[in-house]
PDB file of N, CA and C in Angstrom:
ATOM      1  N   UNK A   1     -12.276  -7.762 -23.376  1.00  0.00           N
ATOM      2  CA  UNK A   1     -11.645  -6.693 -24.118  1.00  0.00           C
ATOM      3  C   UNK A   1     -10.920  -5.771 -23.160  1.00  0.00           C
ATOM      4  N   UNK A   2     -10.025  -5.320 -23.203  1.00  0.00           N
ATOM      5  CA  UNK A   2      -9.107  -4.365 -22.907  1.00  0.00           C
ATOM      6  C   UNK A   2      -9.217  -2.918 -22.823  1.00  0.00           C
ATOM      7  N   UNK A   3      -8.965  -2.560 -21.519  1.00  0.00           N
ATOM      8  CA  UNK A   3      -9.422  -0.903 -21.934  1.00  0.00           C
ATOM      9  C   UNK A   3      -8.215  -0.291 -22.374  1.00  0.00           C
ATOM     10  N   UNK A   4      -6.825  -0.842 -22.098  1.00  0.00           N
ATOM     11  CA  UNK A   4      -5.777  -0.151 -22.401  1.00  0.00           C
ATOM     12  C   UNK A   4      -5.676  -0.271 -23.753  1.00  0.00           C
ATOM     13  N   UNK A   5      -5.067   1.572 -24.582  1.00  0.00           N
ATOM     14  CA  UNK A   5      -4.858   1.679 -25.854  1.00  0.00           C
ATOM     15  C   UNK A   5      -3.609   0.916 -26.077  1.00  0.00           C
ATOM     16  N   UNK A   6      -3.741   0.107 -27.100  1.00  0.00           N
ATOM     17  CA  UNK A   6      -2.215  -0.729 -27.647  1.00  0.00           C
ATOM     18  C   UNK A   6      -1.956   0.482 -28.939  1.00  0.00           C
ATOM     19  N   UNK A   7      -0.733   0.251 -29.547  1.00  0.00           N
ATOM     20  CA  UNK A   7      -0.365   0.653 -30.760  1.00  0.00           C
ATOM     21  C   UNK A   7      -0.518  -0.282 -31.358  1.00  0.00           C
ATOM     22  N   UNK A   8      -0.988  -0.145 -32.774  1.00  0.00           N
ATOM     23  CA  UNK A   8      -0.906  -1.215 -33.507  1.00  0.00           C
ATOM     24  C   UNK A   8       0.534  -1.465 -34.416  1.00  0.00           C
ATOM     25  N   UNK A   9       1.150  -2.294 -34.846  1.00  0.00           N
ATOM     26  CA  UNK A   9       2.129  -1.795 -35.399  1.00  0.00           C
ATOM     27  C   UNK A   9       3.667  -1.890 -34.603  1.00  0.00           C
ATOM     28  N   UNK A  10       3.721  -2.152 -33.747  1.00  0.00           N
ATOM     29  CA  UNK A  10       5.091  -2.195 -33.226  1.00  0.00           C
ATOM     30  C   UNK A  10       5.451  -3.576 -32.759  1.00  0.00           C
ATOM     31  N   UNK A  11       6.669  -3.921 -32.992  1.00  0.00           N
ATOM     32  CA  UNK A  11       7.252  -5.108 -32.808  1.00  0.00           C
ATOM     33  C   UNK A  11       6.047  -5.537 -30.921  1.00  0.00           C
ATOM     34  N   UNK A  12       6.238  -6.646 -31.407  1.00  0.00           N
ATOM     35  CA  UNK A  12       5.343  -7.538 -30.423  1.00  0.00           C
ATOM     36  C   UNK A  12       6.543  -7.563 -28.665  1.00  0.00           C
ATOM     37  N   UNK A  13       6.526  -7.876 -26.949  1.00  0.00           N
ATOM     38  CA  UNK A  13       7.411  -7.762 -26.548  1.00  0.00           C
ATOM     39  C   UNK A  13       6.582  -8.998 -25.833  1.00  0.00           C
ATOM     40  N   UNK A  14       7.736  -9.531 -24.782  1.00  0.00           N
ATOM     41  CA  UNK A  14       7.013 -10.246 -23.328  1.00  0.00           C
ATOM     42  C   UNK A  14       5.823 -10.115 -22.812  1.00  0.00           C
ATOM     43  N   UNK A  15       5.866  -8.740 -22.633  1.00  0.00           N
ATOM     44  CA  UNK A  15       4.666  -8.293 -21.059  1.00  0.00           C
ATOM     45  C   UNK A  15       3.566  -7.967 -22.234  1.00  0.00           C
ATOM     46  N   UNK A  16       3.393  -8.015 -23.266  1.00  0.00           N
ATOM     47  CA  UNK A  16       2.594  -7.725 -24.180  1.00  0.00           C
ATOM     48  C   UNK A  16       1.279  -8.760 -23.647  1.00  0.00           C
ATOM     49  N   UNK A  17       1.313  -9.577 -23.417  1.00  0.00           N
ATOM     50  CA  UNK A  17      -0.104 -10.620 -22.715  1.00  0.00           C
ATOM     51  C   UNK A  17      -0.519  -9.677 -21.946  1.00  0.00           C
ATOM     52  N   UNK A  18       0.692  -9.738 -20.773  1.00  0.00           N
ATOM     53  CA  UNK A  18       0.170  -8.601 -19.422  1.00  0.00           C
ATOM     54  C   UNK A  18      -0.869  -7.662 -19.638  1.00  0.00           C
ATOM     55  N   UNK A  19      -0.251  -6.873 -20.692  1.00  0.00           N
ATOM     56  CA  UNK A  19      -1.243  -5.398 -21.267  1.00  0.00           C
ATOM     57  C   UNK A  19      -2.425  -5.936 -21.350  1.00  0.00           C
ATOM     58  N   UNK A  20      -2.141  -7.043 -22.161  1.00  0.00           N
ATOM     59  CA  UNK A  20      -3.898  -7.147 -23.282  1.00  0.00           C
ATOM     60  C   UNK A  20      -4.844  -7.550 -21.685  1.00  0.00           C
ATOM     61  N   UNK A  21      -4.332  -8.053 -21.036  1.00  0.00           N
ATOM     62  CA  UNK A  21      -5.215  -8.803 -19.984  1.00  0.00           C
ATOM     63  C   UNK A  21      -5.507  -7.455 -18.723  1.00  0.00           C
ATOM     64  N   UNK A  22      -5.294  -6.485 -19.266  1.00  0.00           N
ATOM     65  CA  UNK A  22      -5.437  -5.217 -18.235  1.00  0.00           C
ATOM     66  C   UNK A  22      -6.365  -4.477 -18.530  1.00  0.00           C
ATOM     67  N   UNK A  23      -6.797  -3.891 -17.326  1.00  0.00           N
ATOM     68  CA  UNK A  23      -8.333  -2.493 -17.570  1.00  0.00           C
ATOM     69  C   UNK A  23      -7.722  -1.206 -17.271  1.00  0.00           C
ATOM     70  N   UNK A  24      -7.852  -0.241 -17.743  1.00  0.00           N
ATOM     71  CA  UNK A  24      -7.638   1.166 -17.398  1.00  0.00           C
ATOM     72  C   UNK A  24      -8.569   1.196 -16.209  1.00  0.00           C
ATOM     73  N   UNK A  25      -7.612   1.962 -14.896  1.00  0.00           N
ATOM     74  CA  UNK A  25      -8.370   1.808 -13.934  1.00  0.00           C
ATOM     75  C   UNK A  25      -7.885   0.810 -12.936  1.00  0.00           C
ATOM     76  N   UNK A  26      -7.151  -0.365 -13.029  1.00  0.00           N
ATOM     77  CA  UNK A  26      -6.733  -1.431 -12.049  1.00  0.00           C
ATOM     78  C   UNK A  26      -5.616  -0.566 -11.634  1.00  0.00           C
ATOM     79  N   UNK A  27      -5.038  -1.195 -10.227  1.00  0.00           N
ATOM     80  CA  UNK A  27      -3.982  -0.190  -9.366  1.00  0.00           C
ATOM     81  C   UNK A  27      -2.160  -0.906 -10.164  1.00  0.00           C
ATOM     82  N   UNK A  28      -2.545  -2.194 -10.882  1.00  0.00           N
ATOM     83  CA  UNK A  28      -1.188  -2.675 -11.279  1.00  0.00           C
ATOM     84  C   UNK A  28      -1.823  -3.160 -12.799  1.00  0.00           C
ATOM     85  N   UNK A  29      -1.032  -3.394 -13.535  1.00  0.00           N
ATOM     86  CA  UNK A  29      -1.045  -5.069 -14.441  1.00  0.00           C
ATOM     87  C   UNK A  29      -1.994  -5.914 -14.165  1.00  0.00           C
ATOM     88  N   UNK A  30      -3.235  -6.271 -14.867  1.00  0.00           N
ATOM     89  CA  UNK A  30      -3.702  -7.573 -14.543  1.00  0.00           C
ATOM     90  C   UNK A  30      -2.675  -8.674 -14.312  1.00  0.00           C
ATOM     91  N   UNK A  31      -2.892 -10.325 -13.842  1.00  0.00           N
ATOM     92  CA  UNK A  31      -2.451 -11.402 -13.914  1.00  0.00           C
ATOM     93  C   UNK A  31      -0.707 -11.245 -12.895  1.00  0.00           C
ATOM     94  N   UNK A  32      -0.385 -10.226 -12.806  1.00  0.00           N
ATOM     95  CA  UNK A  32       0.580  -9.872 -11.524  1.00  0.00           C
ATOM     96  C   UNK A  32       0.260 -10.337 -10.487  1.00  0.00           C
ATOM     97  N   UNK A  33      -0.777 -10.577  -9.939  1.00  0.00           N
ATOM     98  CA  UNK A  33      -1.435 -10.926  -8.633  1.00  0.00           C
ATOM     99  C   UNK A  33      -1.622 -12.468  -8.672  1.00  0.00           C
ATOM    100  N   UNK A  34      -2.062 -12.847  -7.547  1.00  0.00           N
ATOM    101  CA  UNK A  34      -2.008 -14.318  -7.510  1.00  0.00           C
ATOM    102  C   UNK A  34      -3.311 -14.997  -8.487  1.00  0.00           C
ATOM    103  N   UNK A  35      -2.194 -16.272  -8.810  1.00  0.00           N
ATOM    104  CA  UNK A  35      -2.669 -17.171  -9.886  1.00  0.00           C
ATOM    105  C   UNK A  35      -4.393 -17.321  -9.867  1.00  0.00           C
ATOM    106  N   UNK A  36      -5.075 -17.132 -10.788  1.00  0.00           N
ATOM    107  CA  UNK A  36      -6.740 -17.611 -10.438  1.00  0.00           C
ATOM    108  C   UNK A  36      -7.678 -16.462  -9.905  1.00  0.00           C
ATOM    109  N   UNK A  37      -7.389 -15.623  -9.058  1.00  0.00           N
ATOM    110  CA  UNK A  37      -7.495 -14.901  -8.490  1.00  0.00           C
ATOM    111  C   UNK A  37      -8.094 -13.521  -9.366  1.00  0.00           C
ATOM    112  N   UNK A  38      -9.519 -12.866  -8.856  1.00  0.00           N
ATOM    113  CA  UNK A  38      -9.871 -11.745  -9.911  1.00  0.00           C
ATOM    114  C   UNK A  38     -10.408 -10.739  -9.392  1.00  0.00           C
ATOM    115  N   UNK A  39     -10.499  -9.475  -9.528  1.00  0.00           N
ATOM    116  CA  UNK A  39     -10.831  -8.459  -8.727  1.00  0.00           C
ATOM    117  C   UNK A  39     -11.760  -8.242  -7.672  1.00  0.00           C
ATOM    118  N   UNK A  40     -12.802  -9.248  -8.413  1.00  0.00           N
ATOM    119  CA  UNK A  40     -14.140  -9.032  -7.333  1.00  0.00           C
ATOM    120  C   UNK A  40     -13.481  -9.965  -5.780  1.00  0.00           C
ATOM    121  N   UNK A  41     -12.866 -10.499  -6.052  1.00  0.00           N
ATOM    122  CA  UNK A  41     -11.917 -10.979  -5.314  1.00  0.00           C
ATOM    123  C   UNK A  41     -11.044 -10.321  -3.682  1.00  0.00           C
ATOM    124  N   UNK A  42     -10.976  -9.025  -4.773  1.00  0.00           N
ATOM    125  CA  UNK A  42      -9.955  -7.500  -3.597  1.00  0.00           C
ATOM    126  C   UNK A  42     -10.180  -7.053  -3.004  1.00  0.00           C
ATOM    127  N   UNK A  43     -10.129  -6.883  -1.306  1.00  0.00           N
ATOM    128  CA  UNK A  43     -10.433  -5.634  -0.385  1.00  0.00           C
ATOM    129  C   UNK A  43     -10.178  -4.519  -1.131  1.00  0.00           C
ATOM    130  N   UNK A  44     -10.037  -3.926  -2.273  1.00  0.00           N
ATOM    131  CA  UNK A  44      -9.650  -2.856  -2.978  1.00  0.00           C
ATOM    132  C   UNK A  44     -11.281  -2.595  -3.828  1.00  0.00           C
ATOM    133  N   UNK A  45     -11.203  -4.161  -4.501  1.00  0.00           N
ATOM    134  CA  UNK A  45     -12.750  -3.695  -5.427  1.00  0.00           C
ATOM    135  C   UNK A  45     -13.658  -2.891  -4.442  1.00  0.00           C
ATOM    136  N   UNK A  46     -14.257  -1.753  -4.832  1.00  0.00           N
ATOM    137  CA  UNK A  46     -15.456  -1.062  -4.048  1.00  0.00           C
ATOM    138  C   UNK A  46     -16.458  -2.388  -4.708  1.00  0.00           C
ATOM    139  N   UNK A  47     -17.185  -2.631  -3.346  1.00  0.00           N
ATOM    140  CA  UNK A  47     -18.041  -3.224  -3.143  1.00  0.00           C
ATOM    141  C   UNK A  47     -19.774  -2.638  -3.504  1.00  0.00           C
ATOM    142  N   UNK A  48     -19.798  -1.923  -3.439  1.00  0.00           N
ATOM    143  CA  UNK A  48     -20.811  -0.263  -3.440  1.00  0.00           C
ATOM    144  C   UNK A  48     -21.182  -0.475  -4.198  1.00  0.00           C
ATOM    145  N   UNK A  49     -20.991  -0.803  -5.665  1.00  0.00           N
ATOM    146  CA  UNK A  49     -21.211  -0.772  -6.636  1.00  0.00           C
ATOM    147  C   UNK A  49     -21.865  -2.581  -7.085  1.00  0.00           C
ATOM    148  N   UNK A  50     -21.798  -3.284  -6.372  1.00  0.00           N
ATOM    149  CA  UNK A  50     -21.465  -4.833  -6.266  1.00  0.00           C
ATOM    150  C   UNK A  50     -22.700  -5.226  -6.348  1.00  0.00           C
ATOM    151  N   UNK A  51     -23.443  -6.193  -7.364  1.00  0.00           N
ATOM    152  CA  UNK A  51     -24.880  -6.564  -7.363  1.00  0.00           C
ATOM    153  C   UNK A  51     -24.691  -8.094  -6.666  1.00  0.00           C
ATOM    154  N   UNK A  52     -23.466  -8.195  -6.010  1.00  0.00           N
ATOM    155  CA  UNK A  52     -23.455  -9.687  -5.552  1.00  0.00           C
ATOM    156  C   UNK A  52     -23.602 -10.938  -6.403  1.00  0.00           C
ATOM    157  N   UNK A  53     -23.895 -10.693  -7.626  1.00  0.00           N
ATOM    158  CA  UNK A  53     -24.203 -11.687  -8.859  1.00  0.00           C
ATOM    159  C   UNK A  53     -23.236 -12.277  -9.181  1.00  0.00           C
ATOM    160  N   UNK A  54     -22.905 -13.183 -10.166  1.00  0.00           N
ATOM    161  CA  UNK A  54     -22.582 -13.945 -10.724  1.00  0.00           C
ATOM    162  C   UNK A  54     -21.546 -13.042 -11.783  1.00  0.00           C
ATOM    163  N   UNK A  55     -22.498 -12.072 -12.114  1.00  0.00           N
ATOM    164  CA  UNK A  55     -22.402 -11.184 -12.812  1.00  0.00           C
ATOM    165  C   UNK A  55     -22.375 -10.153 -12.868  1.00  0.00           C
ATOM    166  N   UNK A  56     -21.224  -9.750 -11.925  1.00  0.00           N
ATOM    167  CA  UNK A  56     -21.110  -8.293 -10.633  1.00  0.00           C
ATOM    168  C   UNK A  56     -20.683  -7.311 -11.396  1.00  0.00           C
ATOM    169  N   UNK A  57     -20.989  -5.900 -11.342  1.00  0.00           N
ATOM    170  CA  UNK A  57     -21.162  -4.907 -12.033  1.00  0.00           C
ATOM    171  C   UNK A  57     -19.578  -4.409 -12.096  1.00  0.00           C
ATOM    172  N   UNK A  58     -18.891  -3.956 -12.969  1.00  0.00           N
ATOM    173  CA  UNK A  58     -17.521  -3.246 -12.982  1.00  0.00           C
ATOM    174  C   UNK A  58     -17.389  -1.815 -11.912  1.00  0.00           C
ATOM    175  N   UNK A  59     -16.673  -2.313 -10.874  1.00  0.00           N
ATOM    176  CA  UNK A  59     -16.305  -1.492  -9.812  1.00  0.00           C
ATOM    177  C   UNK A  59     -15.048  -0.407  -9.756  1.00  0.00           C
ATOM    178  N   UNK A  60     -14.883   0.801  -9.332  1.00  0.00           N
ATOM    179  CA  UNK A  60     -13.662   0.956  -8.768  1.00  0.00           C
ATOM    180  C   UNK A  60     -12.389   0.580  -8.422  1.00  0.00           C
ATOM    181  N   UNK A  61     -11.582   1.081  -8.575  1.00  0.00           N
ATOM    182  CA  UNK A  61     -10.494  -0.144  -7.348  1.00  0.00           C
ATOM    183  C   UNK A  61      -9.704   1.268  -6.877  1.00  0.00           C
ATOM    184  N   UNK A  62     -10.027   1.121  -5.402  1.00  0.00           N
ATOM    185  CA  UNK A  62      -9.288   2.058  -4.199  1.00  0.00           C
ATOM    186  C   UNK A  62      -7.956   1.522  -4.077  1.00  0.00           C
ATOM    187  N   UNK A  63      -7.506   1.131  -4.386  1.00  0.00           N
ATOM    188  CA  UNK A  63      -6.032   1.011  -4.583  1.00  0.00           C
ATOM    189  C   UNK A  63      -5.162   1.869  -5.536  1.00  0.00           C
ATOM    190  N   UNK A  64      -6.011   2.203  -6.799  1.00  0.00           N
ATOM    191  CA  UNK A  64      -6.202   2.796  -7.486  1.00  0.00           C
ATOM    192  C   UNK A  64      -6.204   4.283  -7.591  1.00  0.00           C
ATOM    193  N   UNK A  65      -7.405   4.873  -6.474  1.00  0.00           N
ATOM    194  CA  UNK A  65      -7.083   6.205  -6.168  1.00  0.00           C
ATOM    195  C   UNK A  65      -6.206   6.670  -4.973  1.00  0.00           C
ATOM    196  N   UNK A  66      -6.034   5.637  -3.906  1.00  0.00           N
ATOM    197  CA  UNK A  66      -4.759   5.698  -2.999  1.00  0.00           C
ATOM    198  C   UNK A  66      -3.971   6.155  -3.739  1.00  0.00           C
ATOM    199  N   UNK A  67      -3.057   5.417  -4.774  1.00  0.00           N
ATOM    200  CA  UNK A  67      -1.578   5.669  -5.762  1.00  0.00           C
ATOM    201  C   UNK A  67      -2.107   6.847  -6.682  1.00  0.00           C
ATOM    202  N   UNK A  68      -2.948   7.034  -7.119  1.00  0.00           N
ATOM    203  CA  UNK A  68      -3.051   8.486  -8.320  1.00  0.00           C
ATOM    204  C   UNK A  68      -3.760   9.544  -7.463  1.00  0.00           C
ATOM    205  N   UNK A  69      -4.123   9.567  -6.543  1.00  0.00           N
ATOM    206  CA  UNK A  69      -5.193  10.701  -5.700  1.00  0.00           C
ATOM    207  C   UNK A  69      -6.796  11.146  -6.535  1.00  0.00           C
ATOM    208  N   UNK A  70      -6.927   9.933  -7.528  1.00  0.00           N
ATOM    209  CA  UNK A  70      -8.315  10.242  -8.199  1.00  0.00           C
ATOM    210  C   UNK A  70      -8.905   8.904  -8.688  1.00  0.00           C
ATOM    211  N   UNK A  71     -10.245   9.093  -8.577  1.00  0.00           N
ATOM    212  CA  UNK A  71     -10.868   7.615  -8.953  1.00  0.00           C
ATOM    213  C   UNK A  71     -10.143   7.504 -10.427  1.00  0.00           C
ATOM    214  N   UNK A  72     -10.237   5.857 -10.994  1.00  0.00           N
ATOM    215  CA  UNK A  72      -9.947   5.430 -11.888  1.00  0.00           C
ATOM    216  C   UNK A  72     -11.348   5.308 -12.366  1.00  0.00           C
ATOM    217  N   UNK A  73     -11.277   4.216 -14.164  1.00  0.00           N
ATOM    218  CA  UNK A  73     -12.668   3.650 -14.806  1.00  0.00           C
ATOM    219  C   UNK A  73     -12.939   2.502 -13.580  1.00  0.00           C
ATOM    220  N   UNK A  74     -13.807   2.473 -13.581  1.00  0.00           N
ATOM    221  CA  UNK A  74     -14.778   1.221 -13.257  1.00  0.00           C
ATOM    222  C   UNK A  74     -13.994  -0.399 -13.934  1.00  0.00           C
ATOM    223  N   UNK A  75     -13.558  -1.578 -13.376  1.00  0.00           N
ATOM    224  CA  UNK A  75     -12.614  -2.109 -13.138  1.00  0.00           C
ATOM    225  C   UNK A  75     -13.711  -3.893 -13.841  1.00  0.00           C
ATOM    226  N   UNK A  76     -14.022  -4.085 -14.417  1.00  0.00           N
ATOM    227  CA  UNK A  76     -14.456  -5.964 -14.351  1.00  0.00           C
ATOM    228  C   UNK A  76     -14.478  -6.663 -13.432  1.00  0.00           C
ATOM    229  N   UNK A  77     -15.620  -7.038 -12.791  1.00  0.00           N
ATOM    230  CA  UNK A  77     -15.397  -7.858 -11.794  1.00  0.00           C
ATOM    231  C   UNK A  77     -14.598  -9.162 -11.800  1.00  0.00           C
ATOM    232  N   UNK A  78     -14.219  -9.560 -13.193  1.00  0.00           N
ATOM    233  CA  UNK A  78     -13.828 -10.972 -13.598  1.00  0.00           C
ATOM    234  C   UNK A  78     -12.018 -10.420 -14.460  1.00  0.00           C
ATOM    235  N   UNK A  79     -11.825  -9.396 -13.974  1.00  0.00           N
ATOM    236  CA  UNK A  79     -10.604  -8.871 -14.236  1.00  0.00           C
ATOM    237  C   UNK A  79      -9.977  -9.585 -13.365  1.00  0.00           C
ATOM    238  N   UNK A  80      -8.376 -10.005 -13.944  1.00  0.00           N
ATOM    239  CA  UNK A  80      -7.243 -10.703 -13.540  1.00  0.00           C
ATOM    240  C   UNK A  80      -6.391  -9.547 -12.541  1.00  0.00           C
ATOM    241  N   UNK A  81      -6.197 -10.332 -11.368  1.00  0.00           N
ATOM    242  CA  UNK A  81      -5.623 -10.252 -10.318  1.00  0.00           C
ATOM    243  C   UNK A  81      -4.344  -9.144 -10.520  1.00  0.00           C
ATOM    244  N   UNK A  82      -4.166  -8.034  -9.733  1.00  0.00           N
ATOM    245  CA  UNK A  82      -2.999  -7.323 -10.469  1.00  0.00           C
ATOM    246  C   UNK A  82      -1.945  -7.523  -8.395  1.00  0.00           C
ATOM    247  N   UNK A  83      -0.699  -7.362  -8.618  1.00  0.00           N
ATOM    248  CA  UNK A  83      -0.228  -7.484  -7.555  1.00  0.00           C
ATOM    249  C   UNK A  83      -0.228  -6.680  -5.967  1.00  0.00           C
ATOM    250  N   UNK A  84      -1.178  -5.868  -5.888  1.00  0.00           N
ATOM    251  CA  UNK A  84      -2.023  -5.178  -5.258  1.00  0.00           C
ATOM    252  C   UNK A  84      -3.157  -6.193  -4.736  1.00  0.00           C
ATOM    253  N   UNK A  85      -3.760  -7.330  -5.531  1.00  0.00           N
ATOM    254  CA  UNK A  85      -4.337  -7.949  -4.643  1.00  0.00           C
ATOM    255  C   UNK A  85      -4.101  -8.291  -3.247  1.00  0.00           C
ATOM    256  N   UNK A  86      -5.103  -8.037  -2.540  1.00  0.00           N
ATOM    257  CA  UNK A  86      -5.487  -8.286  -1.405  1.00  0.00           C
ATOM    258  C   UNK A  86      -6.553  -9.128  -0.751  1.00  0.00           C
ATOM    259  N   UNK A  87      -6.896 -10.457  -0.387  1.00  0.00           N
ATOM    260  CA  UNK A  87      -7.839 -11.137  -0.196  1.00  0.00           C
ATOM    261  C   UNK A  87      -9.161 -10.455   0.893  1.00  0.00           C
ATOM    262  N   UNK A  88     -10.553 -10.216   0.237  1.00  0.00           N
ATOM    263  CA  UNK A  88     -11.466  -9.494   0.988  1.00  0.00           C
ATOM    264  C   UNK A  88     -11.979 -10.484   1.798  1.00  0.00           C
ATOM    265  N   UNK A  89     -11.801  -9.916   2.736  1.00  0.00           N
ATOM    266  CA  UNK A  89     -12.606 -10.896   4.755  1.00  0.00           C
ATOM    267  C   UNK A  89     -13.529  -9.936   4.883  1.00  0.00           C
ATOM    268  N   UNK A  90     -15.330 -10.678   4.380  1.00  0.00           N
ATOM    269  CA  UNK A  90     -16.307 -10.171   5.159  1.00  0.00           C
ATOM    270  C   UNK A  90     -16.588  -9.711   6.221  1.00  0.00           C
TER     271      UNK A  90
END
């Protein structure tokens, strides 16, 4: 599910997937970022928050408060890649 508010009601466009596949809180567009690829994924996801699971807790994304100067919501770990991805090296 989507954290971004849609309107209901208005002619349908292109990037309309884009939206639905986005979290309030990611630093771009989900699915912008490379193919397959998902947040828990990002030197950006805060890790801090990270139960290491399977089933990793919805994080931050510092990419996020870099560009707005304030934390965002808490992000899906299994959220689609926005073009801000960055591959995380342990």
């Amino acid at each position: 599910m989507t954290a971004l508010k849609l309107t209901i009601g208005l002619t349908s466009a292109p990037f309309d997937r884009v939206a639905r596949v986005s979290y309030e809180g990611q630093a771009h567009f989900g699915e912008t970022g490379p193919a397959g690829e998902c947040c828990r994924g990002c030197q950006f996801w805060d890790r801090r928050t990270d139960d290491r699971g399977i089933h990793a807790k919805p994080a931050r994304c510092k990419k996020f408060t870099r560009l707005t100067g304030k934390p965002g919501a808490p992000v899906p770990a299994d959220a689609a890649a926005c073009r801000y991805f960055s591959r995380f090296v342990p």
